[in-house]
Protein backbone atom coordinates (compact mmCIF):
# COMPACT_ATOMS: atom_id res chain seq x y z
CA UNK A 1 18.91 -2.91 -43.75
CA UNK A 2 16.55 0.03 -44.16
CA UNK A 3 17.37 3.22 -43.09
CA UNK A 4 14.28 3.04 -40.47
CA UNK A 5 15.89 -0.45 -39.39
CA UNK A 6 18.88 1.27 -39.03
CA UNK A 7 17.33 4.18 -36.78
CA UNK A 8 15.75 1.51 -34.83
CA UNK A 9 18.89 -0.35 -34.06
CA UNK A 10 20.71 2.72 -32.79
CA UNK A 11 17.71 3.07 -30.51
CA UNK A 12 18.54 -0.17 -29.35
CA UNK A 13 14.64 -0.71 -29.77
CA UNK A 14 15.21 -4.72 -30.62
CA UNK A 15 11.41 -5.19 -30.41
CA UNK A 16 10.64 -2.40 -32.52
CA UNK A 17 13.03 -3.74 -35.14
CA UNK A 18 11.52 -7.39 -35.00
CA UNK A 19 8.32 -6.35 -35.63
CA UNK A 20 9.19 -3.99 -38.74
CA UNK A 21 11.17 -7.29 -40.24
CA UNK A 22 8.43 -9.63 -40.10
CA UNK A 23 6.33 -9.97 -43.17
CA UNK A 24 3.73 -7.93 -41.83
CA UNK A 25 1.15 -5.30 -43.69
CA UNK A 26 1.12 -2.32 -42.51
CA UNK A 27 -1.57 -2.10 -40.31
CA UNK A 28 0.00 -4.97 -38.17
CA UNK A 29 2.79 -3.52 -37.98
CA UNK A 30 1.55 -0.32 -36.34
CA UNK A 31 -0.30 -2.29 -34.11
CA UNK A 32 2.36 -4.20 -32.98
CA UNK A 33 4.22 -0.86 -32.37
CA UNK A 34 1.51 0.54 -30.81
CA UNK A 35 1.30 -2.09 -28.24
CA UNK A 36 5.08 -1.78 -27.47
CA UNK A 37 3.94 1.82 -26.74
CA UNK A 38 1.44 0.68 -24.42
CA UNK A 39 3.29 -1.70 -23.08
CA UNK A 40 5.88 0.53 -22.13
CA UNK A 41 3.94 3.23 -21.03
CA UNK A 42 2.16 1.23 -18.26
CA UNK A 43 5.72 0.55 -17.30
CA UNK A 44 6.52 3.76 -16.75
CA UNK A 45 3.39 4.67 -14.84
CA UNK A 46 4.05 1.51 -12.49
CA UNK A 47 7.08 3.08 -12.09
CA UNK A 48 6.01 6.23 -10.87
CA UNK A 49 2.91 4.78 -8.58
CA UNK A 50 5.74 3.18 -7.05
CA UNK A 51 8.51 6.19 -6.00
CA UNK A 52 5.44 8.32 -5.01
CA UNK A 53 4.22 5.48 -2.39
CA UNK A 54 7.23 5.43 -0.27
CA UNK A 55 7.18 1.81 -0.50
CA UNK A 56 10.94 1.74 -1.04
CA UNK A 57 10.97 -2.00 -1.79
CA UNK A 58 8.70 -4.05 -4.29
CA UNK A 59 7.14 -6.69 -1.79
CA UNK A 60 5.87 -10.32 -2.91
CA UNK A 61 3.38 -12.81 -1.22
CA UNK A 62 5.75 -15.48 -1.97
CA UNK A 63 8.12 -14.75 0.87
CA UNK A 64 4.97 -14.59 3.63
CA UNK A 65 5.49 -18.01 5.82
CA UNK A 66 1.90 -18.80 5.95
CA UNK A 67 3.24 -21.87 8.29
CA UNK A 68 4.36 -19.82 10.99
CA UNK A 69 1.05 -19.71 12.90
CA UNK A 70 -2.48 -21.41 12.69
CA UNK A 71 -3.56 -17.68 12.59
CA UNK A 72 -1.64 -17.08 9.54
CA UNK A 73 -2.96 -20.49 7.68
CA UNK A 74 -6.47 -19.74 9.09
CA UNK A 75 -6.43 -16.12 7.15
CA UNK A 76 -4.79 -17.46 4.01
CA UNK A 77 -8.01 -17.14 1.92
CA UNK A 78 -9.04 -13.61 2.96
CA UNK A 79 -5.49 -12.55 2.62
CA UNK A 80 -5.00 -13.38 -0.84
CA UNK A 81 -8.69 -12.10 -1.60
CA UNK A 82 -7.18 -8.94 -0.96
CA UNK A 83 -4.41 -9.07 -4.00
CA UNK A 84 -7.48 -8.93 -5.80
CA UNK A 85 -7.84 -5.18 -5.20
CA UNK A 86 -11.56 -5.65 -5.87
CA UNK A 87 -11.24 -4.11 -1.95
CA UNK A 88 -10.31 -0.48 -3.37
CA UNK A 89 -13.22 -0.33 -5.58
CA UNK A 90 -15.67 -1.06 -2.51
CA UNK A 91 -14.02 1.56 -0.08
CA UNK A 92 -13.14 -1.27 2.08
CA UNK A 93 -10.22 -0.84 4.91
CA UNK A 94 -8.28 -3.34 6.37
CA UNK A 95 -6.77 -3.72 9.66
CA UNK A 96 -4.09 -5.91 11.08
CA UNK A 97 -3.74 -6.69 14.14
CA UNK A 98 -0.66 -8.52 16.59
CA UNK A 99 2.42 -8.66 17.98
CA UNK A 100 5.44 -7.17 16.75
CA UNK A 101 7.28 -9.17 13.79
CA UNK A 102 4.00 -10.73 13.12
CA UNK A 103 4.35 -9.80 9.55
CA UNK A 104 1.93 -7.21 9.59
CA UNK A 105 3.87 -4.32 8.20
CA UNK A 106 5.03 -7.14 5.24
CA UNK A 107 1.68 -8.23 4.44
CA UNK A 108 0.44 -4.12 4.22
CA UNK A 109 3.62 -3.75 1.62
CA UNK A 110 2.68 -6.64 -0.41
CA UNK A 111 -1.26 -5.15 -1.23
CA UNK A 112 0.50 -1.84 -1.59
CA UNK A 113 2.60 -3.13 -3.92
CA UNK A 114 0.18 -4.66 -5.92
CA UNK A 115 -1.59 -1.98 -5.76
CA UNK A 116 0.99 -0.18 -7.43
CA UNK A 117 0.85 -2.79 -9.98
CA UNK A 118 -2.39 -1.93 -10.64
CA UNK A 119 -1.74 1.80 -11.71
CA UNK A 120 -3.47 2.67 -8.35
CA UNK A 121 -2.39 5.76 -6.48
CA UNK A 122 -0.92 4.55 -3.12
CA UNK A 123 0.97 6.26 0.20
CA UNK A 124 2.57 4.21 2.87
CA UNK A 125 3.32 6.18 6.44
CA UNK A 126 3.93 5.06 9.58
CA UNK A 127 0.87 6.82 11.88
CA UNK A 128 3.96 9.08 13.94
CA UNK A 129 5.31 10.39 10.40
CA UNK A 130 1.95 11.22 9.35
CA UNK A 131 0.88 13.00 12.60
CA UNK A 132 4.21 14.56 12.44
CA UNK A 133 4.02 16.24 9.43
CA UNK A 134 0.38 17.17 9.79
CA UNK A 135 1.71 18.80 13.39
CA UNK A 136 3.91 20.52 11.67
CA UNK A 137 2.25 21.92 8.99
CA UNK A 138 -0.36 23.88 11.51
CA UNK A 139 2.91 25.66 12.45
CA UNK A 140 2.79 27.74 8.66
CA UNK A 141 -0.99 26.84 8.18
CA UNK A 142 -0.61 24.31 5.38
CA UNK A 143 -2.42 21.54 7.42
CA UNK A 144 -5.64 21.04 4.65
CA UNK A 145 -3.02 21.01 2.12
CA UNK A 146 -0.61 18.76 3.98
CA UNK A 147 -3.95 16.62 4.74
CA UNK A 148 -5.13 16.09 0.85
CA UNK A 149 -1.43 14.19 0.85
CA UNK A 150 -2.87 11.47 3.08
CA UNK A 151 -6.52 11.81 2.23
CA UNK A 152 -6.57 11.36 -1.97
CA UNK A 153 -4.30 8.24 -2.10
CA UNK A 154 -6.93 5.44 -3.47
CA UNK A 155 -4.64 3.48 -0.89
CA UNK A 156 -3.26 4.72 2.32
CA UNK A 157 -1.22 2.51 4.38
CA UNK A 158 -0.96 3.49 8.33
CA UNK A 159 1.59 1.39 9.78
CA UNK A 160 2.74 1.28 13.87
CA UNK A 161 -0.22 2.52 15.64
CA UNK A 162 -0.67 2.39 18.73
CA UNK A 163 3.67 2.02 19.62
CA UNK A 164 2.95 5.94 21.13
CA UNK A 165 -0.49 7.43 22.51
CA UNK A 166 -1.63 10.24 20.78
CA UNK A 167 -2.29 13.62 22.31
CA UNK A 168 -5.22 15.64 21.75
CA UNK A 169 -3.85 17.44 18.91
CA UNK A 170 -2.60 14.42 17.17
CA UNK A 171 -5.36 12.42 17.93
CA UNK A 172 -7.56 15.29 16.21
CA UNK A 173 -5.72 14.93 12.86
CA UNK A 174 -5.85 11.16 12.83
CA UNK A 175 -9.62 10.90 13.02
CA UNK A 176 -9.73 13.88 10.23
CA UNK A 177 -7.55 12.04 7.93
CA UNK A 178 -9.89 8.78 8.85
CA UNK A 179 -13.17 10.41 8.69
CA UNK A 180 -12.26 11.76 5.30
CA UNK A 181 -11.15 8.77 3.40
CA UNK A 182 -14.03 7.24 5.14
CA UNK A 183 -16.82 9.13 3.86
CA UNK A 184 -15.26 9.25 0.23
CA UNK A 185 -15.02 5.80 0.28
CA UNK A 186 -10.88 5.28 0.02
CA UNK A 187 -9.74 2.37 1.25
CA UNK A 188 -6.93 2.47 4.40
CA UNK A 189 -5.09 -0.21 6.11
CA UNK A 190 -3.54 -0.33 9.53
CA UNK A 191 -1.32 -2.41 11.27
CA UNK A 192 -1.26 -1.85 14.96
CA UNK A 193 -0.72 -4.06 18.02
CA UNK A 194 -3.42 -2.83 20.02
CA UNK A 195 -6.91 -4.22 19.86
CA UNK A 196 -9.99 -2.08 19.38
CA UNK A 197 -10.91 -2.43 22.98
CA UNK A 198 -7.52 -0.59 23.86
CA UNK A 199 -7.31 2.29 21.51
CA UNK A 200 -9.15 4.55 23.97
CA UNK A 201 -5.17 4.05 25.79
CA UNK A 202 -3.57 5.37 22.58
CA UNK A 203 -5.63 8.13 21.73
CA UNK A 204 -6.51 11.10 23.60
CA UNK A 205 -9.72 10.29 25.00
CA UNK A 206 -12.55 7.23 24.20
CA UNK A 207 -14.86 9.80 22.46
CA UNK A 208 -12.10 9.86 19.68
CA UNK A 209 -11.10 6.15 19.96
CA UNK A 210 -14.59 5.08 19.52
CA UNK A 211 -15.40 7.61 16.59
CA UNK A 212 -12.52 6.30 14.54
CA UNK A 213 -13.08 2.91 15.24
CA UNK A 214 -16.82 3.43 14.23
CA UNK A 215 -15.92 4.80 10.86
CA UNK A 216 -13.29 1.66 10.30
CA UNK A 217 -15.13 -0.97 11.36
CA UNK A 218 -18.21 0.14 9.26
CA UNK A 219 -16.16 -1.16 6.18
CA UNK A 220 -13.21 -3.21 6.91
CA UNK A 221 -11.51 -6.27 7.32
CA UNK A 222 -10.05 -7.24 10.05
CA UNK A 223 -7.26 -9.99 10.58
CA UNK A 224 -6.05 -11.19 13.87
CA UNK A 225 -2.19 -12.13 13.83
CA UNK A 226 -1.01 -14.72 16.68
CA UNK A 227 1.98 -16.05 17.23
CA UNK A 228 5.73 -14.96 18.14
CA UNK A 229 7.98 -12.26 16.61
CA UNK A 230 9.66 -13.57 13.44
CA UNK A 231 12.56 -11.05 14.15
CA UNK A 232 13.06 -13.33 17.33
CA UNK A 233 12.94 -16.37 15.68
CA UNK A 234 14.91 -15.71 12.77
CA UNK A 235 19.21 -15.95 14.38
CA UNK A 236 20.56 -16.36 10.90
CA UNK A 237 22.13 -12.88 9.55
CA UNK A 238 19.57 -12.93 6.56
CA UNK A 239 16.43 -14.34 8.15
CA UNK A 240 13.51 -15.01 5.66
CA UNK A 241 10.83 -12.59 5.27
CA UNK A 242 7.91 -12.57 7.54
């Protein structure tokens, strides 16, 4: 063994060693190297994407029951259209829409995560922690800082709005955090049980509702979710996912 072989081995860099073994010139061999490199790099940066979303899980399309609802089986195509990403190069938004345990926060995880995957930069929030923080941050007059957090993501996920109305001041800070990603064309995705037609009950006034909703449905998606709570049908103590 070679003292480099050696070095390697104490790395425990098995691949590295493999590829110095083989009767390889040079030139492949740095390649090959090279590519681990690589390789590993994007790891790392998946890695990071990943803690700095929030996501706390890694999410997979497998586990969504496409069965559970006509709705769910009639959106199939769209749905997976959007583990394309091809979405976040457009500026298009997405918006879910149903009952709770529908599966809409799962489905928003699963394009984050992908996302992710994708080296992307991506936040997920629920729309009360967002509001809260941006509330809070007029207190010591960080608010434009505290609003780049949820404004530069390529990918912002907004999930539960619409479970509390909004005041004025809240209300305010959602449509600045919308209107921003909207006009730089950065893609958002909510998941919400309240349709369009009732968001002037959840924010402060209709003037707002209607200005937000404008600016999403410009350029977005929307998917209707029917069908029963999951959470309620699942009894077993580790019910599948939704």
């Amino acid at each position: 063994m070679t003292p480099l072989h050696q070095k390697l081995s104490q790395l425990s860099l098995t691949a590295m060693t493999d590829a110095t073994t083989r009767n390889r010139s040079f030139t492949e061999t740095l390649e090959s190297l090279a590519d681990l490199e690589l390789e590993s790099r994007s790891h790392r940066a998946i890695e990071r994407r990943f803690r700095s979303s929030r996501l706390q899980a890694q999410y997979s399309i497998d586990s969504f029951h496409f069965k559970h609802h006509k709705s769910r089986m009639e959106l199939k195509n769209r749905i997976m259209r959007l583990l394309d990403l091809e979405f976040l190069s457009k500026g298009t938004s997405a918006i879910f829409i149903g009952n709770p345990g529908v599966g809409k926060t799962f489905l928003a995880k699963v394009i984050a995560w992908r996302a992710c995957q994708a080296n992307q930069r991506v936040l997920f929030t629920t729309a009360m922690d967002m509001l809260n923080q941006l509330s809070a941050s007029q207190v010591d007059h960080s608010v434009i800082r505290k609003l780049k957090i949820y404004t530069e993501p390529t990918l912002l996920v907004c999930d539960e709005l619409g479970y509390l109305a909004l005041d004025q001041q809240t209300s305010n800070l959602f449509y600045q955090v919308i209107s921003t990603r909207h006009s730089h064309k950065r893609s958002t995705i909510i998941t919400t049980n309240t349709a369009f037609s009732e968001w002037g009950n959840i924010l402060y006034n209709t003037t707002i509702a209607t200005a937000i909703a404008d600016r999403l449905v410009e350029n977005s998606e929307i998917f209707l979710l029917g069908g029963d709570s999951l959470r309620k049908a699942n009894k077993n103590p580790n019910p599948p996912a939704e």
